[in-house]
C-alpha atoms as a PDB file:
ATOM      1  CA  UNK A   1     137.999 125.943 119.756  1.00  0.00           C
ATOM      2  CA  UNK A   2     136.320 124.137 122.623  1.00  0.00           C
ATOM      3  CA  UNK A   3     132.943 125.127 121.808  1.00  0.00           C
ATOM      4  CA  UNK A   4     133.212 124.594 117.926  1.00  0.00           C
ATOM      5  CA  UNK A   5     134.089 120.943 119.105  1.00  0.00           C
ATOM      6  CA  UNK A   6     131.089 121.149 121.457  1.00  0.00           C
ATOM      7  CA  UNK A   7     128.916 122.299 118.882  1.00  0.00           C
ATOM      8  CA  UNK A   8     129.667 119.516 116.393  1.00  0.00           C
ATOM      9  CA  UNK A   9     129.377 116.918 119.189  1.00  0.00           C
ATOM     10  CA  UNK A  10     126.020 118.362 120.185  1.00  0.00           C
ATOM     11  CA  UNK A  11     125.227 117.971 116.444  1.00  0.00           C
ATOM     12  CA  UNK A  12     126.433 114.425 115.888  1.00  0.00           C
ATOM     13  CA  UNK A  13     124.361 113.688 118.982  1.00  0.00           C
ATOM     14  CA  UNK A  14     121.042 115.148 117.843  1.00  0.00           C
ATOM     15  CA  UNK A  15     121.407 113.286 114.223  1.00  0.00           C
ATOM     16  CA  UNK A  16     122.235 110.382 116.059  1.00  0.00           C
ATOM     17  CA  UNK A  17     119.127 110.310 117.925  1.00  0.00           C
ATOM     18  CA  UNK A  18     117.276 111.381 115.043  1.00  0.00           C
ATOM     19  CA  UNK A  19     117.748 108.225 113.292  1.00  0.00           C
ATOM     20  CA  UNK A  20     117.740 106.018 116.047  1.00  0.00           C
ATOM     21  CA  UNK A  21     114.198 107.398 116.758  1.00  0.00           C
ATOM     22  CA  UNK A  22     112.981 107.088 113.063  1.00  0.00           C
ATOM     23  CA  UNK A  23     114.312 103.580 113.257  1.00  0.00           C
ATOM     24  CA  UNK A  24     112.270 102.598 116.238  1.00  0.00           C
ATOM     25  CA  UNK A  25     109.259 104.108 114.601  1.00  0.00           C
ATOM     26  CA  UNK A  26     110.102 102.286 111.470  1.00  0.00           C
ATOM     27  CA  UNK A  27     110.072  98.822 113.373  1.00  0.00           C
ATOM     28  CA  UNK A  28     106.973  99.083 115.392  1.00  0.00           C
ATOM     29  CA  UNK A  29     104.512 100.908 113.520  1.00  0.00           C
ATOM     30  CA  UNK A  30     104.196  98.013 110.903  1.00  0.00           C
ATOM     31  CA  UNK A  31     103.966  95.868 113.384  1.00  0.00           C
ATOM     32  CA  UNK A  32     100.837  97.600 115.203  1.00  0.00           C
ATOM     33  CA  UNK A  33      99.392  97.507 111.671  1.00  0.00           C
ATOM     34  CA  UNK A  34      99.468  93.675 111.588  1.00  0.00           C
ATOM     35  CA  UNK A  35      96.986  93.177 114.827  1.00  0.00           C
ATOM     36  CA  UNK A  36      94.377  94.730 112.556  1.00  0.00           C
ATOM     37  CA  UNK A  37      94.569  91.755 109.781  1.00  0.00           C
ATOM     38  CA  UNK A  38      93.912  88.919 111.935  1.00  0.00           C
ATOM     39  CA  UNK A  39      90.220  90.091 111.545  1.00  0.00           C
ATOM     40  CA  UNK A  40      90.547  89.419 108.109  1.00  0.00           C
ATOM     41  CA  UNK A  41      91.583  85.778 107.636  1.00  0.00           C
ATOM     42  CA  UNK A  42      88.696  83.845 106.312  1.00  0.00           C
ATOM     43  CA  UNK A  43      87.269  81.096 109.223  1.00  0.00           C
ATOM     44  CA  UNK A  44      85.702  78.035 107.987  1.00  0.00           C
ATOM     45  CA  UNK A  45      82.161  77.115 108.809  1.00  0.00           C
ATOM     46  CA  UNK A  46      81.026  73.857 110.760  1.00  0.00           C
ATOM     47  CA  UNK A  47      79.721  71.881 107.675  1.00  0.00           C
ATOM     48  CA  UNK A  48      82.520  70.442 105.216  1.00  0.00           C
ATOM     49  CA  UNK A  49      81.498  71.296 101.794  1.00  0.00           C
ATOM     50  CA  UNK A  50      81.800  68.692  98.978  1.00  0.00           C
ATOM     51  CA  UNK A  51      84.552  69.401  96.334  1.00  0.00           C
ATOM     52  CA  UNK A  52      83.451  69.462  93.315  1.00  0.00           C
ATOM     53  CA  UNK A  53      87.657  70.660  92.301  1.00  0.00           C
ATOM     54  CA  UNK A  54      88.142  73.336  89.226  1.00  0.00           C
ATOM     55  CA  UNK A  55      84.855  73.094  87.482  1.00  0.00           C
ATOM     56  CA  UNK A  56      84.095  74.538  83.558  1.00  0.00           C
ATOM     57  CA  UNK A  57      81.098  72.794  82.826  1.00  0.00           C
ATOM     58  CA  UNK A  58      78.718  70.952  84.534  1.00  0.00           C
ATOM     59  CA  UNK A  59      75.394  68.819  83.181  1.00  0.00           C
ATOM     60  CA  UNK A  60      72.833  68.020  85.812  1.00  0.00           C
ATOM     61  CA  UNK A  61      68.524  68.624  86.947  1.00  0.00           C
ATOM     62  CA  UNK A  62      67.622  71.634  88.081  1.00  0.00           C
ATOM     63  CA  UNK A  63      65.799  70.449  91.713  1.00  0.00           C
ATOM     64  CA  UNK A  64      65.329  74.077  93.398  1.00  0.00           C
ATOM     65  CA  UNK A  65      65.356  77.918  91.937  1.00  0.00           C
ATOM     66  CA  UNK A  66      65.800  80.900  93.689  1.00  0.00           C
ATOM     67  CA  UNK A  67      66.073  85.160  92.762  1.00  0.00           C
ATOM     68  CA  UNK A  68      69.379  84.571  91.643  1.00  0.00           C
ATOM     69  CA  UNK A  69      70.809  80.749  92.348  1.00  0.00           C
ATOM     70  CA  UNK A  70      68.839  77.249  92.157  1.00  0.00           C
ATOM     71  CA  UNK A  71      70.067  73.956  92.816  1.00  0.00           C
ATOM     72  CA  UNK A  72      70.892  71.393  90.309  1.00  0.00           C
ATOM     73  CA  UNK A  73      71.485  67.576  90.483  1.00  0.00           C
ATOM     74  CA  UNK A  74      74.830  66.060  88.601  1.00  0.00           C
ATOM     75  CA  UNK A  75      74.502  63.453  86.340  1.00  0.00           C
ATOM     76  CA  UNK A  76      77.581  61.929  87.207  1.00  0.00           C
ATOM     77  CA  UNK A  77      77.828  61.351  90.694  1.00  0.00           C
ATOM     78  CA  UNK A  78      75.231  62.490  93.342  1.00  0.00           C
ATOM     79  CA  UNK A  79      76.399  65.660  94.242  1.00  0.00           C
ATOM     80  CA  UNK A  80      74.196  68.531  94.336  1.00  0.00           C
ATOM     81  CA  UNK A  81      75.603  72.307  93.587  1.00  0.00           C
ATOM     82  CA  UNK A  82      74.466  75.333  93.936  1.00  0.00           C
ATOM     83  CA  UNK A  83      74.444  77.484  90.627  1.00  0.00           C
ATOM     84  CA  UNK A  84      74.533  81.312  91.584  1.00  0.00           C
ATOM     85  CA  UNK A  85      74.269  83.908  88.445  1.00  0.00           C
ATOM     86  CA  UNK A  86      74.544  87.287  87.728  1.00  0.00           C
ATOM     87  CA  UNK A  87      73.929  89.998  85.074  1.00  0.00           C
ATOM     88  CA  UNK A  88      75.671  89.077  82.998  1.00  0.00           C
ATOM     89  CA  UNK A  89      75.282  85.017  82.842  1.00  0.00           C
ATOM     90  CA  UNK A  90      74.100  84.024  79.147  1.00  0.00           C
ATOM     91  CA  UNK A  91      70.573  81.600  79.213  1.00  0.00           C
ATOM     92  CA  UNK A  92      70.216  79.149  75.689  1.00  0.00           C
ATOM     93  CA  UNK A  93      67.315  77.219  74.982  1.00  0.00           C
ATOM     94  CA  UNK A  94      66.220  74.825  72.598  1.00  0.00           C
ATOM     95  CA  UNK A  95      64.290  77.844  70.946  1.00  0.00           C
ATOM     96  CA  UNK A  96      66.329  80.300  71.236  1.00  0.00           C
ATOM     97  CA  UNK A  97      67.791  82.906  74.177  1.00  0.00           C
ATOM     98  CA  UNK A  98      66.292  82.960  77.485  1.00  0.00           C
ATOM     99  CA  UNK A  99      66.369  84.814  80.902  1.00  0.00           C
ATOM    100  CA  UNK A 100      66.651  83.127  84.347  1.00  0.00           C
ATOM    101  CA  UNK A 101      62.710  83.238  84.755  1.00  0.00           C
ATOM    102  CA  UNK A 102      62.304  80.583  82.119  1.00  0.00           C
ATOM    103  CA  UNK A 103      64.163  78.380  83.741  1.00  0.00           C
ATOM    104  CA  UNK A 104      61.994  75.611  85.503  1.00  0.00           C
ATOM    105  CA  UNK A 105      62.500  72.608  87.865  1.00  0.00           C
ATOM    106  CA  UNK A 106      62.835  68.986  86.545  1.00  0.00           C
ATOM    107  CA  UNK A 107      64.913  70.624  83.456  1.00  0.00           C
ATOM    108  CA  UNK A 108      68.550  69.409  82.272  1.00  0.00           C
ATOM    109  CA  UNK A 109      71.034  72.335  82.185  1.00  0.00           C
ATOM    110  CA  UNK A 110      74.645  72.563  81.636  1.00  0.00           C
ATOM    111  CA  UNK A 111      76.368  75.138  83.434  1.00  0.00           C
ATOM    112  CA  UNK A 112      79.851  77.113  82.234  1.00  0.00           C
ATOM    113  CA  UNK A 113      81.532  78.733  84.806  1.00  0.00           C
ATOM    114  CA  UNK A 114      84.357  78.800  87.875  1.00  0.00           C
ATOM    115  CA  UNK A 115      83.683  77.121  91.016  1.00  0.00           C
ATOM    116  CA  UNK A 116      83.561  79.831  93.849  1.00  0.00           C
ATOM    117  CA  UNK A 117      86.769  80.332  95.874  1.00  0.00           C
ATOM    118  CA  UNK A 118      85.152  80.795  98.903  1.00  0.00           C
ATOM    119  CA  UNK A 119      82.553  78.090  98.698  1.00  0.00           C
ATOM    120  CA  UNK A 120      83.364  74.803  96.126  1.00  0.00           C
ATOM    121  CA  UNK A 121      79.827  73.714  96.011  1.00  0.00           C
ATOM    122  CA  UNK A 122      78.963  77.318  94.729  1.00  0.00           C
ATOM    123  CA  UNK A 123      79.581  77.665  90.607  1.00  0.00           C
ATOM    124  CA  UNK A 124      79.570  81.149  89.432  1.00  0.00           C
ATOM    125  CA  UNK A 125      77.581  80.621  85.968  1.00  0.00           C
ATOM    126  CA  UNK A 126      78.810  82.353  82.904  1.00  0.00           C
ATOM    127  CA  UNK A 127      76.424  80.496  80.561  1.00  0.00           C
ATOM    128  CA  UNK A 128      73.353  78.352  81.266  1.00  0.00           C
ATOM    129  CA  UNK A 129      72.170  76.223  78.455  1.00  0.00           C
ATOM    130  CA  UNK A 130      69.055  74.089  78.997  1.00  0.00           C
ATOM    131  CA  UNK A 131      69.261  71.062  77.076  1.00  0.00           C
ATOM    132  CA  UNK A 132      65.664  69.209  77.648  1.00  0.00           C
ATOM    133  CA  UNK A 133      62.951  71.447  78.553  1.00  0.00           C
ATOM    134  CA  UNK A 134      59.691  70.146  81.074  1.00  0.00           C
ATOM    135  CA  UNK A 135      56.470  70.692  79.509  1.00  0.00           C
END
């Protein structure tokens, strides 16, 4: 009888510190995972952007173009923004469809879109629509 009760106390023992060790393991290895996010949290730059707040559409002169942003001036207020589009932004003309290429400065454009999350002087264009051409 003495070594049945031994036995089961050996046994109680060893699930005991089975679990207590799982349980440690369970507690610090999340945290070790947490140092590595740090590295992840967006900084801000030096230069305070100007908020331009939850923008759909937008009416202003083109003043600079690039390969795949240009630069327009609002109409209401003087704020400049920076228009970046992709594949898939939509151009309108006076005559017709267009591609970013036709696009010239001095031109009025409304832009459709979301302001960039990361940057709010940065519009992400959906639809450009030029509503005086230059000659």
């Amino acid at each position: 009888m003495t070594i049945k009760r031994l036995l089961m106390i050996m046994g109680i023992l060893c699930i005991l510190l089975l679990g207590v060790s799982a349980y440690t393991f369970a507690i610090l290895l999340p945290r070790a995972a947490q140092t590595s996010l740090a590295t992840l949290t967006p900084r801000p730059s030096g230069t305070v952007p100007v908020k331009i707040s939850s923008v759909n559409r937008v009416v202003g002169t083109i003043q600079s173009l690039g390969t795949q942003t240009f630069v327009i001036a609002l109409i209401q207020g003087k704020k400049t923004v920076t228009v970046t589009v992709t594949g898939n932004t939509t151009y309108t003309t006076p005559n017709g469809s267009a591609t970013f290429s036709d696009l010239k400065v001095g031109e009025i454009v409304e832009v459709r879109g979301r302001t960039d999350s990361l940057d709010t002087t940065t519009i992400l264009a959906v639809s450009i629509i030029v509503k005086t051409a230059v000659a």
